[in-house]
Protein backbone atom coordinates (compact mmCIF):
# COMPACT_ATOMS: atom_id res chain seq x y z
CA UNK A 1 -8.53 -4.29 55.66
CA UNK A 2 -10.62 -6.66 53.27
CA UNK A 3 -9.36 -4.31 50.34
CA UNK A 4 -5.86 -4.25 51.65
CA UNK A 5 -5.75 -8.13 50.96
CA UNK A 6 -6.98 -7.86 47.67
CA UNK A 7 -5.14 -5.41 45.61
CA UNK A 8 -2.26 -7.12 45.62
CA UNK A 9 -3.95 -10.00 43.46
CA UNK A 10 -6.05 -7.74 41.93
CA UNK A 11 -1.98 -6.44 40.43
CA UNK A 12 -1.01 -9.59 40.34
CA UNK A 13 -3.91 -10.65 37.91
CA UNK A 14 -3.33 -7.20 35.99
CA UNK A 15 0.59 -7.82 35.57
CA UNK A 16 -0.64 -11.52 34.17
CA UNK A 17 -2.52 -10.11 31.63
CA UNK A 18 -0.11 -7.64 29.76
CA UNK A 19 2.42 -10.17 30.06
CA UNK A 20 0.28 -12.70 28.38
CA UNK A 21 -1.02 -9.85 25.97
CA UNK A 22 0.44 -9.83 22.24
CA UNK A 23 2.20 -6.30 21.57
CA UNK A 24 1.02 -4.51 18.48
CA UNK A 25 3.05 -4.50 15.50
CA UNK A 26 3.17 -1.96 12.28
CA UNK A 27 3.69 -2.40 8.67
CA UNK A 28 4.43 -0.44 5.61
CA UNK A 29 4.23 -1.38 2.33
CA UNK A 30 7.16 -0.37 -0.24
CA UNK A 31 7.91 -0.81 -4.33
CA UNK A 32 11.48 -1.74 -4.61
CA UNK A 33 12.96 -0.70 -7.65
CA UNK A 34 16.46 -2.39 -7.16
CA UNK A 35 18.74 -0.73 -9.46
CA UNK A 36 17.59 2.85 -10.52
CA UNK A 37 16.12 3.84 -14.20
CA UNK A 38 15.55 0.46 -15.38
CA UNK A 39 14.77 1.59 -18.74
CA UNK A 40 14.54 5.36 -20.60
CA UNK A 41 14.67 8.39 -18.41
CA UNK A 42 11.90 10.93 -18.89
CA UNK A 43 12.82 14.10 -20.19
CA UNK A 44 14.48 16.65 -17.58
CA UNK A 45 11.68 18.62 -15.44
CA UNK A 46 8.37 16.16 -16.50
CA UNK A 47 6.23 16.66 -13.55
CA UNK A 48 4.50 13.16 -12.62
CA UNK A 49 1.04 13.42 -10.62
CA UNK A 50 -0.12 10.31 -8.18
CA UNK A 51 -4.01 10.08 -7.45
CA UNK A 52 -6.29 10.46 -6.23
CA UNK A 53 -6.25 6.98 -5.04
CA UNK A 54 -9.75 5.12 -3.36
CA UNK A 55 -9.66 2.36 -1.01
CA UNK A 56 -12.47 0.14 -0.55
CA UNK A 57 -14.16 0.64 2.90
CA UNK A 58 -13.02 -3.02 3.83
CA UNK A 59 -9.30 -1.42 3.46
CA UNK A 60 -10.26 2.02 4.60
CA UNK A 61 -8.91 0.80 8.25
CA UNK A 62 -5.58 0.12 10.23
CA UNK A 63 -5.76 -3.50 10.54
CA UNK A 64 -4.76 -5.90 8.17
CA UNK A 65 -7.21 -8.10 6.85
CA UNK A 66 -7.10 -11.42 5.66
CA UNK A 67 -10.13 -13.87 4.20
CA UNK A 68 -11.24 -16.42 6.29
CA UNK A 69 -13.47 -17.51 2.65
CA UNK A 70 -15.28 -15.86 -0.04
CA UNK A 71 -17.10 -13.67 2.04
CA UNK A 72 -15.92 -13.74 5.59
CA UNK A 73 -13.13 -11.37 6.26
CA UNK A 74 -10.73 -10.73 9.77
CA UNK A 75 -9.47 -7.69 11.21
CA UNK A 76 -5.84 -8.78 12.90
CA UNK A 77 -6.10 -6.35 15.84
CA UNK A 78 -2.43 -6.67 16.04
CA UNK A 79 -1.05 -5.97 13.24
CA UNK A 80 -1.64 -2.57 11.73
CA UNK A 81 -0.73 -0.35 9.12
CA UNK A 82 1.82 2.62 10.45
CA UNK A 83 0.19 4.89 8.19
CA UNK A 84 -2.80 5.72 6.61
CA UNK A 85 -2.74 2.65 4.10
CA UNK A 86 -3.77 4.90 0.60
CA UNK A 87 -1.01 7.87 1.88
CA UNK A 88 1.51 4.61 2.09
CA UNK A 89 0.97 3.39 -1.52
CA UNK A 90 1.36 6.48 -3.19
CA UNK A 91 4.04 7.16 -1.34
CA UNK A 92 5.84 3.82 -2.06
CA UNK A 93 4.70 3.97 -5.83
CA UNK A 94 6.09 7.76 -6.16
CA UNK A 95 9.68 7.06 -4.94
CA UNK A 96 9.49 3.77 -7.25
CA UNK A 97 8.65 5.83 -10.16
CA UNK A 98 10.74 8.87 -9.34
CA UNK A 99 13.37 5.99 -9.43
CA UNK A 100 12.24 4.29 -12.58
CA UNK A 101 11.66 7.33 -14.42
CA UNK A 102 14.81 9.15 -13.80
CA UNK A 103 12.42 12.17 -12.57
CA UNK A 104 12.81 14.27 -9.24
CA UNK A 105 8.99 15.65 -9.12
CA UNK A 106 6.70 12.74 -8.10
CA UNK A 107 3.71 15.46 -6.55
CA UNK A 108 0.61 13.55 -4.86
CA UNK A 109 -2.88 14.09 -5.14
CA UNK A 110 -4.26 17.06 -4.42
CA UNK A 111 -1.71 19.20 -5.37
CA UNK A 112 -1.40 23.05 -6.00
CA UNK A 113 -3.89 23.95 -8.01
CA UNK A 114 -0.90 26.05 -10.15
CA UNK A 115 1.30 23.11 -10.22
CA UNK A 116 1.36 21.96 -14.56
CA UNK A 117 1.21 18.01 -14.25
CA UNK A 118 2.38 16.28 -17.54
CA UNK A 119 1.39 12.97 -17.10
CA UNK A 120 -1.20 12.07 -13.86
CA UNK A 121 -1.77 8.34 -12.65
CA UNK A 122 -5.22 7.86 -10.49
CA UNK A 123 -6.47 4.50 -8.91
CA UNK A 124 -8.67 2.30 -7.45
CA UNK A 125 -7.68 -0.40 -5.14
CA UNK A 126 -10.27 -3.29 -5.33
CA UNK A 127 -8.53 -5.45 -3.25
CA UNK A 128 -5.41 -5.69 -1.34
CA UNK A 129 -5.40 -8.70 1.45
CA UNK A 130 -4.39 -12.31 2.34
CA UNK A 131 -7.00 -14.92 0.87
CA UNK A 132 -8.13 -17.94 2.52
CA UNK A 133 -5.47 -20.49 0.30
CA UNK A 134 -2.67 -18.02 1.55
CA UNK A 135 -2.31 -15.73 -1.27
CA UNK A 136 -1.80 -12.10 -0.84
CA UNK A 137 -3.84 -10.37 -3.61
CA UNK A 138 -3.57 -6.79 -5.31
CA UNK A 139 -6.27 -5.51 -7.77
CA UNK A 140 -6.24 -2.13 -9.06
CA UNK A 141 -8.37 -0.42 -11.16
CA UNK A 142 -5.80 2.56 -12.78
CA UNK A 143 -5.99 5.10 -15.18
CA UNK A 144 -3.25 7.48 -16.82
CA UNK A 145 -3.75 11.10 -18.09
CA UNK A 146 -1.76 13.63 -20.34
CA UNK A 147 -3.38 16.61 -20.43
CA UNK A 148 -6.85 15.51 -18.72
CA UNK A 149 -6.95 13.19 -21.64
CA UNK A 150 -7.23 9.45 -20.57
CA UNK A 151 -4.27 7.91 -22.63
CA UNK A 152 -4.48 4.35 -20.95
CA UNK A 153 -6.65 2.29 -18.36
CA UNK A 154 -6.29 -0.89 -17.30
CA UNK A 155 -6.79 -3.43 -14.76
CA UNK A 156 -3.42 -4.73 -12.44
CA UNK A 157 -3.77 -8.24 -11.06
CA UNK A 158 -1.58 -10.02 -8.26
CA UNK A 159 -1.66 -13.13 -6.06
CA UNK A 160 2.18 -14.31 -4.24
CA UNK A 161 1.91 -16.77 -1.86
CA UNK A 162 2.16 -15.96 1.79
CA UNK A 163 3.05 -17.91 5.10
CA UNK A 164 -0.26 -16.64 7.38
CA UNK A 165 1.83 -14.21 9.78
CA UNK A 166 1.64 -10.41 9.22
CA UNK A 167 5.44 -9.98 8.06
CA UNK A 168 5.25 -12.34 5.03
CA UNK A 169 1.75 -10.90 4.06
CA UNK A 170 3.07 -7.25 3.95
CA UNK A 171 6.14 -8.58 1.76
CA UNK A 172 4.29 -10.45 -0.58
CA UNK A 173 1.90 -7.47 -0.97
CA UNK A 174 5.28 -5.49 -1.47
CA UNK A 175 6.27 -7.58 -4.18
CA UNK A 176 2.97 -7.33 -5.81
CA UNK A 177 3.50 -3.49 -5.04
CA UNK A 178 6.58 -3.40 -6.99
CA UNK A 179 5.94 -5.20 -9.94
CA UNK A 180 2.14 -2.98 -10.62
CA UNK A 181 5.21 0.02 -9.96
CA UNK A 182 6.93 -1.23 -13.21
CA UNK A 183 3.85 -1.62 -14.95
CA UNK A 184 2.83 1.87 -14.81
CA UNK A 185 6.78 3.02 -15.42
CA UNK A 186 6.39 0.85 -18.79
CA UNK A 187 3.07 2.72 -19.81
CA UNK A 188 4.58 6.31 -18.80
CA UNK A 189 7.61 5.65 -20.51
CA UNK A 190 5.50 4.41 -24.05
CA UNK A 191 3.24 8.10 -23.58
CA UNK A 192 6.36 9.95 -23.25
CA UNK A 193 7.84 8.52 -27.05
């Protein structure tokens, strides 16, 4: 009888806590391109390789993280990634350069090891996350190849201000996304002259 009397608050208590609970949301990053081919199409059939690509182990992780300073980072348990974050920026970056470039084969890393790459882009993310002032930052590391032969590296820098809620985060880190996108359609274009 005792327990008879107390499951219904024990449900009661339950039901208060999901509805009190915040839901989960996911993100994905993207590279809008806006208008296709902004500049010279490569030539027909130029196969374009993406990767690999390396995350630091701070990234390497569904949540979204965001500096609380210099060296304390959080986890936001509620927002997530919807994918694998490194399998969503190659993605992203290889329809933005497929787009760019006027190309149809954008192949990422590993691929076959029969498939002929002409040009190959590989990275490493340093940072990608929303800092303490409310800046969402992108550092890469990147390199491009013709041939196994290192034609160009460089380092890609970007801070856009953010509101501190997941949704503007993930679109400022989109716009910072797009514009390291036209960067490395600039560069492949120049190898290709």
């Amino acid at each position: 009888m005792k327990h008879i009397i107390y499951l219904p608050m024990l449900l009661f208590a339950l039901l208060l806590n999901a509805c009190g609970s915040t839901p989960m949301q996911f993100y994905m990053l993207n590279a809008e391109t806006g208008a296709p081919l902004s500049g010279t199409a490569l030539p027909a059939g130029t196969v374009l390789g993406l990767g690999p690509v390396h995350l630091p182990a701070y990234l390497d992780r569904p949540q979204l993280v965001t500096a609380l300073s210099e060296h304390q980072y959080q986890l936001d348990e509620h927002s997530r990634w919807a994918e694998r974050l490194d399998e969503n920026i190659t993605r992203a970056l290889g329809l933005s350069l497929a787009k760019q470039l006027g190309i149809e084969q954008v192949v990422r890393y590993p691929w076959a090891p029969r498939q002929a790459i002409d040009y190959q882009i590989s990275f490493d993310i340093l940072e990608l996350h929303q800092t303490a002032a409310g800046q969402s930052r992108l550092s890469v590391q990147w390199q491009l190849k013709k041939a196994e032969q290192v034609i160009k590296g460089k380092r890609f820098e970007c801070s856009e201000a953010a509101a501190d809620d997941a949704e503007a985060i993930v679109t400022a880190q989109s716009r910072c996304l797009t514009r390291f996108s036209a960067e490395l359609a600039d560069t492949v274009r120049q190898a290709a002259r």
